[in-house]
Protein backbone atom coordinates (compact mmCIF):
# COMPACT_ATOMS: atom_id res chain seq x y z
CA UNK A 1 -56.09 87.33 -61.41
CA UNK A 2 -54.44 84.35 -62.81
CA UNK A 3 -54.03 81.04 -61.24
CA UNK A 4 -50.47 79.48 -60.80
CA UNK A 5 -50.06 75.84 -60.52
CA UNK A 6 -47.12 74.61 -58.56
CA UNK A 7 -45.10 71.91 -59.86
CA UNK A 8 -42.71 69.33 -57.74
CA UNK A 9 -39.72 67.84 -59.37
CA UNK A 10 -37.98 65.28 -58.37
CA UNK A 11 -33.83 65.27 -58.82
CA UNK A 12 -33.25 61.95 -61.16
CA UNK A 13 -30.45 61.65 -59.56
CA UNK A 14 -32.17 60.66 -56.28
CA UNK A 15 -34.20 57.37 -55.43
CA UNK A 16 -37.70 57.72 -55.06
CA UNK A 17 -38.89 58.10 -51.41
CA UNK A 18 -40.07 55.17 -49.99
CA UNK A 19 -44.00 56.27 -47.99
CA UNK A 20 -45.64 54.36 -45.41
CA UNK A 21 -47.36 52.63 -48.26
CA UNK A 22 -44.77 50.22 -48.64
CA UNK A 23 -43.15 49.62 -44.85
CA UNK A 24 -47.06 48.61 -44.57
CA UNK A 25 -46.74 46.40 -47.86
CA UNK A 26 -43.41 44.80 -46.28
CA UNK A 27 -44.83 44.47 -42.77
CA UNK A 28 -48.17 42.34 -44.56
CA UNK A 29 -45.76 40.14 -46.34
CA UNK A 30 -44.13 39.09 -43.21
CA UNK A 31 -47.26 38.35 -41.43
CA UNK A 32 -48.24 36.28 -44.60
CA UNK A 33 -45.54 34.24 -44.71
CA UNK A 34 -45.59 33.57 -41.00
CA UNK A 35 -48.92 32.55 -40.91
CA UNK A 36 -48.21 30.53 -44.14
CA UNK A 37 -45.70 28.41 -42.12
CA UNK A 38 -47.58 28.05 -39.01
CA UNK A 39 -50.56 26.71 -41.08
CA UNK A 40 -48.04 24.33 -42.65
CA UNK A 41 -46.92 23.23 -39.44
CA UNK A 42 -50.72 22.71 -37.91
CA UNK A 43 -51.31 20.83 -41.29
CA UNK A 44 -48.45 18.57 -41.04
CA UNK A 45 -49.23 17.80 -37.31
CA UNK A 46 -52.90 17.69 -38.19
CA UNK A 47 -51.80 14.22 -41.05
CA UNK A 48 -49.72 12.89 -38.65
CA UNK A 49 -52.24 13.10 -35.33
CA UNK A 50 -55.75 12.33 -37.81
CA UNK A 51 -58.07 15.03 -39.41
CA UNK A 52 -60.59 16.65 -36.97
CA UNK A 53 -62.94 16.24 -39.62
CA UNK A 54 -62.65 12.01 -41.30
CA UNK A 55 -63.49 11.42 -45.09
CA UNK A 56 -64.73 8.27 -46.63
CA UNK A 57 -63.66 5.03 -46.24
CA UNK A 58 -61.11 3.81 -49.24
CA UNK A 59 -59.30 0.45 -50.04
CA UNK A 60 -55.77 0.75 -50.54
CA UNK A 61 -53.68 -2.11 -51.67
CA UNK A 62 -50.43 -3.11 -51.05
CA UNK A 63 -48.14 -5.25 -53.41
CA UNK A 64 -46.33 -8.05 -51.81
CA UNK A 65 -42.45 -6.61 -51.57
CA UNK A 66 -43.62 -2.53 -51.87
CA UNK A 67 -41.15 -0.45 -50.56
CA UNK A 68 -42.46 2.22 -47.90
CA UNK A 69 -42.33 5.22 -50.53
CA UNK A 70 -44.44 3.56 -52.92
CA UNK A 71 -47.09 2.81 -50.13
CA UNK A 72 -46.74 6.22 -48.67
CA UNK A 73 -47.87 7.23 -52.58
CA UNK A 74 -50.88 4.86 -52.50
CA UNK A 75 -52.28 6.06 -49.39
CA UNK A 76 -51.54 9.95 -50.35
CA UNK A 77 -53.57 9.17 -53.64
CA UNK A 78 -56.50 7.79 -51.81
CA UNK A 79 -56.49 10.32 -49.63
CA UNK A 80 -55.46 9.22 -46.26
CA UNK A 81 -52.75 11.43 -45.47
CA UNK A 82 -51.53 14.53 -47.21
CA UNK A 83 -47.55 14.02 -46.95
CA UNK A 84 -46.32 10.76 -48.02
CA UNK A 85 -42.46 11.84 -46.94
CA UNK A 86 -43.84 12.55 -43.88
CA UNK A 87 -45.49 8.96 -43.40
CA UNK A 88 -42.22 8.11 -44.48
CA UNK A 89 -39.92 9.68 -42.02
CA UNK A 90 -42.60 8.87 -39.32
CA UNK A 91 -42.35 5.07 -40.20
CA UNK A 92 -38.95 4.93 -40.34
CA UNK A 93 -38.23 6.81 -36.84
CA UNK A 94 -40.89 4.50 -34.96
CA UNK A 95 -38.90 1.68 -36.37
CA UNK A 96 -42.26 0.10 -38.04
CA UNK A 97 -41.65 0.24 -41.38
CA UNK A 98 -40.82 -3.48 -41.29
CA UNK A 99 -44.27 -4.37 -39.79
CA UNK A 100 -46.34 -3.31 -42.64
CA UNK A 101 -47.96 -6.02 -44.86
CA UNK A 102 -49.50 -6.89 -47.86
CA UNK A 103 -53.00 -7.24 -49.43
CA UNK A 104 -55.99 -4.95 -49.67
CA UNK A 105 -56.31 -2.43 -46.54
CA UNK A 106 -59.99 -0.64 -45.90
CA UNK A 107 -58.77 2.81 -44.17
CA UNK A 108 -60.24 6.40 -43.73
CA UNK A 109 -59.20 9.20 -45.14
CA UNK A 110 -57.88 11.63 -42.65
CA UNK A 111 -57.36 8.89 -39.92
CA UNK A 112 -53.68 9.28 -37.76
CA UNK A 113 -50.39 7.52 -39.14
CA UNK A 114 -50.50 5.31 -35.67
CA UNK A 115 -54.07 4.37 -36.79
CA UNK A 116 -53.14 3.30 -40.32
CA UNK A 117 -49.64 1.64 -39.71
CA UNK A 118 -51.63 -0.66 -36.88
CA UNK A 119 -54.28 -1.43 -39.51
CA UNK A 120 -51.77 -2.37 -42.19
CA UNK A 121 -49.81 -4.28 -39.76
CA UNK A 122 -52.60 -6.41 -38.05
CA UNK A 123 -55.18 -6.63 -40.68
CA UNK A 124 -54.29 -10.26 -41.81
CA UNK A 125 -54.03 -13.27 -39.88
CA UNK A 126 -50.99 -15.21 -40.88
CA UNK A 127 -48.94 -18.06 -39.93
CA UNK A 128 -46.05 -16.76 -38.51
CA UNK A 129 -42.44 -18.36 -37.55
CA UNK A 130 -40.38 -17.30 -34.55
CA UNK A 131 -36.38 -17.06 -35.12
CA UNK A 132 -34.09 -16.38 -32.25
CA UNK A 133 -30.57 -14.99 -33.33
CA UNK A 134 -27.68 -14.71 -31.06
CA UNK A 135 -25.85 -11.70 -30.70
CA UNK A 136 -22.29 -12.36 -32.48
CA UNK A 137 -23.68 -15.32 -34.86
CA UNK A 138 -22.46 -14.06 -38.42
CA UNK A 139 -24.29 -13.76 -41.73
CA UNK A 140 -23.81 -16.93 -42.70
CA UNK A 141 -25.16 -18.41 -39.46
CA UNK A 142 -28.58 -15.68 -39.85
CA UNK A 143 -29.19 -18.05 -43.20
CA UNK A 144 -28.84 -21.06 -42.26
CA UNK A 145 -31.78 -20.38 -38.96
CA UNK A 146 -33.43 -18.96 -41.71
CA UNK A 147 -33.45 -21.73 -44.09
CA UNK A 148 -34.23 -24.13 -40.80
CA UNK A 149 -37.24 -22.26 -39.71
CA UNK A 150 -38.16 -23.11 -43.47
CA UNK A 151 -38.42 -19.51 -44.56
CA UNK A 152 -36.31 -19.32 -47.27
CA UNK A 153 -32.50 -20.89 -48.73
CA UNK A 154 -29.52 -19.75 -46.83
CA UNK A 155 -28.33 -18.92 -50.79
CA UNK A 156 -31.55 -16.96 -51.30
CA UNK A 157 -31.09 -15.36 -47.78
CA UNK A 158 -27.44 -14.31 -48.27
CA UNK A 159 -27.70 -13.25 -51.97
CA UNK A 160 -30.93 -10.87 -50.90
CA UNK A 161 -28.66 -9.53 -48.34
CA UNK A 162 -25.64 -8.36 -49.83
CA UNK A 163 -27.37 -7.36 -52.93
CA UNK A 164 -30.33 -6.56 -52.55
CA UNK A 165 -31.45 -2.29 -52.63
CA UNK A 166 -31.52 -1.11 -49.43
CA UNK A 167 -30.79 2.46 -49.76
CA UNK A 168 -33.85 3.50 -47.50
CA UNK A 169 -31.44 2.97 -44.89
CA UNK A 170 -28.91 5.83 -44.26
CA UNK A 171 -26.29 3.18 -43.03
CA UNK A 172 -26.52 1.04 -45.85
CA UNK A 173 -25.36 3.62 -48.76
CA UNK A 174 -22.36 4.36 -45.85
CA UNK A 175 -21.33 0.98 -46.12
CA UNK A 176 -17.96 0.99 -48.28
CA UNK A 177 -17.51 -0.54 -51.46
CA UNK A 178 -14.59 -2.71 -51.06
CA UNK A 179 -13.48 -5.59 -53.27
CA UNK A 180 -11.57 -6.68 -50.33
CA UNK A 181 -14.67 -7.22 -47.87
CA UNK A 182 -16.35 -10.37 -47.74
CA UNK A 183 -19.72 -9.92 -46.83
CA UNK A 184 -21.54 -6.39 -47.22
CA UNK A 185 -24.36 -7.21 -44.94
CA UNK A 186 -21.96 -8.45 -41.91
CA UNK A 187 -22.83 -6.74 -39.21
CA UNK A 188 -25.86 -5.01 -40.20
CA UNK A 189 -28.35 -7.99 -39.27
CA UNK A 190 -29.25 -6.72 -36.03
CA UNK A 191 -29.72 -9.94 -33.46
CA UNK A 192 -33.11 -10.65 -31.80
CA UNK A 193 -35.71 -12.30 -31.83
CA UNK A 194 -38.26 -11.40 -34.44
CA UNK A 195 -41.81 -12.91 -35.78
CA UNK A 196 -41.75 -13.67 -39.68
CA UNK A 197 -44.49 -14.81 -42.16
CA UNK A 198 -44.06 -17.84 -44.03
CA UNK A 199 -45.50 -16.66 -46.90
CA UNK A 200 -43.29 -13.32 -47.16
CA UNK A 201 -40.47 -12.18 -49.68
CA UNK A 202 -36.87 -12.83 -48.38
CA UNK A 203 -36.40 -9.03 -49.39
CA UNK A 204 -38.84 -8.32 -46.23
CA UNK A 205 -37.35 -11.00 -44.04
CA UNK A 206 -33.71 -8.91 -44.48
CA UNK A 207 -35.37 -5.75 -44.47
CA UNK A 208 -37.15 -6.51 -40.91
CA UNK A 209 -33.16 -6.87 -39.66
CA UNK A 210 -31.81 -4.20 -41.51
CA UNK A 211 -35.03 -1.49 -40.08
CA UNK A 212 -34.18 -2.98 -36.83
CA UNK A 213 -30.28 -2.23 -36.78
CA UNK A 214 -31.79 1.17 -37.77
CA UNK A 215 -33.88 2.02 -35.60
CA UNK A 216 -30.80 0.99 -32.56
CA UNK A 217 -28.64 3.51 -34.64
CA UNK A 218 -29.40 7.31 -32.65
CA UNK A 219 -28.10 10.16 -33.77
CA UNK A 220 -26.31 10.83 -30.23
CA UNK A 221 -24.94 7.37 -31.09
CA UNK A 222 -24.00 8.76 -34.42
CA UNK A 223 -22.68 11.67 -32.79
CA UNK A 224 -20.25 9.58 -30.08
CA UNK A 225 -18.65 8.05 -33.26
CA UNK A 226 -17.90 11.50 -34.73
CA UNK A 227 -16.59 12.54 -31.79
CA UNK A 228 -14.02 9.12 -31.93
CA UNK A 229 -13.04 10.70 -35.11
CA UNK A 230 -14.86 7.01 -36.43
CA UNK A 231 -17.03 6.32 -39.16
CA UNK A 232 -20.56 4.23 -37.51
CA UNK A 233 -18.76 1.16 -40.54
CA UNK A 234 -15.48 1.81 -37.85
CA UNK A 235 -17.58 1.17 -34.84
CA UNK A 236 -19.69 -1.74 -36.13
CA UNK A 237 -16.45 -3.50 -37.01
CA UNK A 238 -14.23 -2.90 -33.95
CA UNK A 239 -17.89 -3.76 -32.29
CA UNK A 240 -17.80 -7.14 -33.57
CA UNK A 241 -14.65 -7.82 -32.22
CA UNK A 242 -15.97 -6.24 -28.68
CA UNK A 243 -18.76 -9.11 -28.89
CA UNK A 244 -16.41 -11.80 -29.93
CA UNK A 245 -13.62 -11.39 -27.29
CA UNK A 246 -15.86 -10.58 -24.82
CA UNK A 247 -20.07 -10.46 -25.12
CA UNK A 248 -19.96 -9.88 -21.67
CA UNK A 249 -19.34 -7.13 -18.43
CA UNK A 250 -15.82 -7.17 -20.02
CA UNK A 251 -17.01 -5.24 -23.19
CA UNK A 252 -15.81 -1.93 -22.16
CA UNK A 253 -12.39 -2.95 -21.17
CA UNK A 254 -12.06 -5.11 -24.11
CA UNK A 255 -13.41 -2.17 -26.17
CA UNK A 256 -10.19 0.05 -24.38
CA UNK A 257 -7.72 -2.24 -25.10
CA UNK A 258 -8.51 -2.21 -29.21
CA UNK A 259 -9.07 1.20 -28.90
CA UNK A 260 -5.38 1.92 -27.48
CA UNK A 261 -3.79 -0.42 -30.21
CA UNK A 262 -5.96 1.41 -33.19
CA UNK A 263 -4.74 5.20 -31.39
CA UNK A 264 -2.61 6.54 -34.00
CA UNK A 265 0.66 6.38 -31.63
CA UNK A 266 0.07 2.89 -30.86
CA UNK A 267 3.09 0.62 -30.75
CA UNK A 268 0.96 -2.11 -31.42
CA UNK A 269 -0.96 -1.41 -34.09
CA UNK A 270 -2.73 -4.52 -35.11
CA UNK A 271 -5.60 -5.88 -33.32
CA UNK A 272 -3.81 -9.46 -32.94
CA UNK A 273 -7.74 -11.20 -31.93
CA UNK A 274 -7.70 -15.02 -32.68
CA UNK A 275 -11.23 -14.17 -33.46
CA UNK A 276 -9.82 -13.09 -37.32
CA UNK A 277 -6.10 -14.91 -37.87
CA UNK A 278 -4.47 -17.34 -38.66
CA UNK A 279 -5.40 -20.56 -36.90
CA UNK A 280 -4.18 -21.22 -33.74
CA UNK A 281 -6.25 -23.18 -32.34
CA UNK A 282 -8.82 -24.82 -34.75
CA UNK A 283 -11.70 -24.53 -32.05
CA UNK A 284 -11.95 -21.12 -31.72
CA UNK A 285 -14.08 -19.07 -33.43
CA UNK A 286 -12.27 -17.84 -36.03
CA UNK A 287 -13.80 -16.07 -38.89
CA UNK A 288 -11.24 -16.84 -41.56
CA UNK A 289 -11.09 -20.38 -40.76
CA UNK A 290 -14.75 -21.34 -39.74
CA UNK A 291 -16.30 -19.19 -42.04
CA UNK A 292 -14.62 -17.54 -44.93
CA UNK A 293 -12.25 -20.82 -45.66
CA UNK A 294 -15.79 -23.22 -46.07
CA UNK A 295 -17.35 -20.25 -48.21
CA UNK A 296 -14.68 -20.80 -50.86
CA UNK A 297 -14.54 -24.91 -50.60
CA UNK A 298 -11.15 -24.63 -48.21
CA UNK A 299 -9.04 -22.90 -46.53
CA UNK A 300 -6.13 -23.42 -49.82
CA UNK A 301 -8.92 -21.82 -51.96
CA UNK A 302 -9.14 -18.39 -49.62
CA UNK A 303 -8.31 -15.55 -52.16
CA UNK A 304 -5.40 -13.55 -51.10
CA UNK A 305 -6.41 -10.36 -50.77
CA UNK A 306 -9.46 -11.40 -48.53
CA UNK A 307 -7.18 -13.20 -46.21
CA UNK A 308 -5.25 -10.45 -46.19
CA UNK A 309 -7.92 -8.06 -45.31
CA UNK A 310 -9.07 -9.87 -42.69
CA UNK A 311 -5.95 -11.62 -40.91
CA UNK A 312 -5.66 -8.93 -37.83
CA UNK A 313 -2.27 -10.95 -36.91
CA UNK A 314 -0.68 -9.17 -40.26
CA UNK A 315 -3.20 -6.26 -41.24
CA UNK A 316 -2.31 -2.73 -39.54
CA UNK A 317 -6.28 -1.12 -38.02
CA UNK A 318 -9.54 -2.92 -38.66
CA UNK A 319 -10.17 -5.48 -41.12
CA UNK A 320 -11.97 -4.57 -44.30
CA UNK A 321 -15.95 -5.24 -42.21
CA UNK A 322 -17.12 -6.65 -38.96
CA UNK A 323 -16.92 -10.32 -38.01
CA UNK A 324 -20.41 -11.01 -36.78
CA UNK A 325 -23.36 -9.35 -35.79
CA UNK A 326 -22.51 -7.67 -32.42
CA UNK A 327 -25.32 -6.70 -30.23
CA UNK A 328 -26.66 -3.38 -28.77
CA UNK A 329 -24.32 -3.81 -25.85
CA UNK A 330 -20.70 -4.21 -27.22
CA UNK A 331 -21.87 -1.28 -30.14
CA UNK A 332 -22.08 0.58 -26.93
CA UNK A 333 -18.76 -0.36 -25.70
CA UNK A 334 -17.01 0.24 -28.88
CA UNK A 335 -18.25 3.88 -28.70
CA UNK A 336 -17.19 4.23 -24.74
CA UNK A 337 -14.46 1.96 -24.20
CA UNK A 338 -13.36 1.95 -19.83
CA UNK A 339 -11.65 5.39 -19.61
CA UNK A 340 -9.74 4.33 -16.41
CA UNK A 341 -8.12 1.31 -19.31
CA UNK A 342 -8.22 3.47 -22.04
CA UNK A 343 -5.86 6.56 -20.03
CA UNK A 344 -3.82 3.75 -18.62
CA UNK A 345 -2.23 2.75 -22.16
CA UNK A 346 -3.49 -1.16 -21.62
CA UNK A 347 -2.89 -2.94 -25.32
CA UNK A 348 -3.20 -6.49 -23.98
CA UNK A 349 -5.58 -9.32 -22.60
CA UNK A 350 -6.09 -12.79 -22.02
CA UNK A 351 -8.50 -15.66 -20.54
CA UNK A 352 -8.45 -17.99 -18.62
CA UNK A 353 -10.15 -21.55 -19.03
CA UNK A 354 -12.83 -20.18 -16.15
CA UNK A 355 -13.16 -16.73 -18.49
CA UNK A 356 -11.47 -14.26 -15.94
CA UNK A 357 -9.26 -11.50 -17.96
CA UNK A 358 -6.25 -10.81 -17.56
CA UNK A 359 -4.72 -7.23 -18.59
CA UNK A 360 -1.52 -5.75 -19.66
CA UNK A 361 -0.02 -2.51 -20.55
CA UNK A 362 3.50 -4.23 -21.78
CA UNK A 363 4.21 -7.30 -23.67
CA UNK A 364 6.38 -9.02 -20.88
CA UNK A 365 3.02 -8.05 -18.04
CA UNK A 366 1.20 -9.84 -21.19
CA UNK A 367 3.60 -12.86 -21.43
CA UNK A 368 3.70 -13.37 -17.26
CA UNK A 369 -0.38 -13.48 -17.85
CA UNK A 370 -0.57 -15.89 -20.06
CA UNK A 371 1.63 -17.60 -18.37
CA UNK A 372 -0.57 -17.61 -15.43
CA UNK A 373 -3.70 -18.16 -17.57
CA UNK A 374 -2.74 -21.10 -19.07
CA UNK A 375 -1.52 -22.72 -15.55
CA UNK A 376 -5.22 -22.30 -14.47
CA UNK A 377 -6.87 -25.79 -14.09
């Protein structure tokens, strides 16, 4: 009896019927790729925490004035960590990436970033300098401490400062580029006190300010200014008027009172701070007179447009950069001004000779103040 075969055909027309062959292939690729991550993960935290298991002992050396990517590279090609962007970002959110030094560095491959960044910060023994800065001193002022502690020219100091690359630093490539602004680095140059080696580069001296002022910067405080509808250039400015006018438990109210004249429905739009004018009186601290004016050999030889940038008696919103170097608290007052001054419309203050305030919300409240201010004896 013959044998038939039977034959199945499949309509071209239709796709081809996907078996559990391939939902298994699918589900096998997940778990691969799941597992890949989670080992990359373990990995990451194993460089950053140290190897369970340590290597040998290498000598990595550091170049006087190497930038924290190059020396993340050095120690990834000896072997010490496994993720130089990750000893990066590590540095840079622990604030330490100013404490690292120079010079030759015996380290183990495998050991934690904590480990290594307190080796390469402590390993030499070197004659150090203490410098105190104020909070509100300007740029100018940082220099000249600098150049009396003996560290380095206020010329050398100031010309590091403003152009030297800092673009490590998120807020530094945020800071505009305006022909009108006088000094790039005012306001940046966080003040504190701070432990320098005589023997260092004036592009680590600025850079131990500048990783400072970083680390302050949070994203929440980041965030706040967003929320102001303010660039963090916008709060360091109207910050440095904060410190200037105030510096003190007046900040917030201070803050409000700016705040209400830089609203967009302000009928007094200009700041109007004798901190940034015209002269009035010539001992105040005025920026344009006591600063800027000397910088160009006179107050005749100001060029216009920086004057004009900067005179808050004539110029419409902020000036074109901060006037000092405010500190941590009047940042914080710039980005929460009082509320209970801010909803009441205030746009005007004054002191006494015995520093008590005096507010206003309308010009003839503000005359009858400083009326009464002035009478104080």
């Amino acid at each position: 009896m013959a044998k038939y075969r039977r034959e199945t055909y499949q309509n071209p027309d239709q796709p081809p019927k996907r078996g559990h062959k391939g939902c298994l292939v699918l589900v096998v690729l997940v778990v691969v790729l799941l597992a890949a991550a989670a080992f990359g993960a373990f990995s990451i935290m194993q460089d950053v925490n140290g190897r369970d298991q340590l290597g040998d002992e290498v000598l990595v050396t550091v170049q006087q004035g190497e930038n924290s990517a190059s020396i993340a590279r050095s120690l990834k090609d000896a072997g010490v960590i496994k993720y130089p962007n990750i000893f990066r970002y590590y540095l840079k959110y622990t604030g330490k990436s100013a404490n690292l030094q120079y010079g030759d560095f015996t380290l183990v491959q495998g050991q934690s970033y904590d480990s290594i960044i307190e080796t390469m910060s402590q390993y030499a023994k070197r004659e150090t300098v203490s410098v105190t800065f104020p909070e509100g001193i300007t740029a100018q002022r940082f220099a000249q401490l600098m150049e009396e502690a003996g560290l380095c020219t206020a010329e050398e100091f100031l010309d590091v400062a403003n152009n030297g690359d800092f673009s490590q630093y998120e807020f530094w490539n945020e800071i505009p580029e305006d022909p009108n602004r006088f000094m790039k680095c005012e306001g940046y140059l966080f003040p504190d006190t701070y432990e320098f080696f005589v023997d260092d580069t004036v592009y680590n001296y600025v850079d131990k300010l500048y990783a400072e002022f970083d680390a302050k910067v949070t994203p929440e405080m980041r965030q706040r200014a967003s929320e102001l509808g303010m660039t963090l250039e916008e709060v360091v400015t109207l910050a440095s008027f904060v410190q200037e006018e105030a510096g003190n438990s007046e900040d917030a109210r201070v803050s409000a009172v700016f705040h209400n004249r830089l609203a967009e429905d302000s009928p007094y739009p200009r700041l109007e701070s004798n901190a940034s004018s015209y002269v009035q009186n010539p001992d105040d601290n005025n920026y344009i007179y006591n600063w800027i004016a000397p910088y160009y050999g006179g107050w005749e030889n100001i060029p216009e447009n920086i004057y004009n940038a900067y005179n808050t008696y004539e110029l419409n919103g902020l000036p074109a950069g901060p006037i000092s170097n405010p500190g941590i608290d009047a940042i914080q007052a710039a980005l929460y001004p009082d509320a209970e001054y801010l909803d009441g419309k205030y746009y005007f203050f004054v002191t006494d000779k015995n520093g008590v305030y005096y507010y206003a919300k309308t010009k003839a409240e503000h005359d009858a103040n400083v009326s009464k201010a002035f009478s104080v004896k």
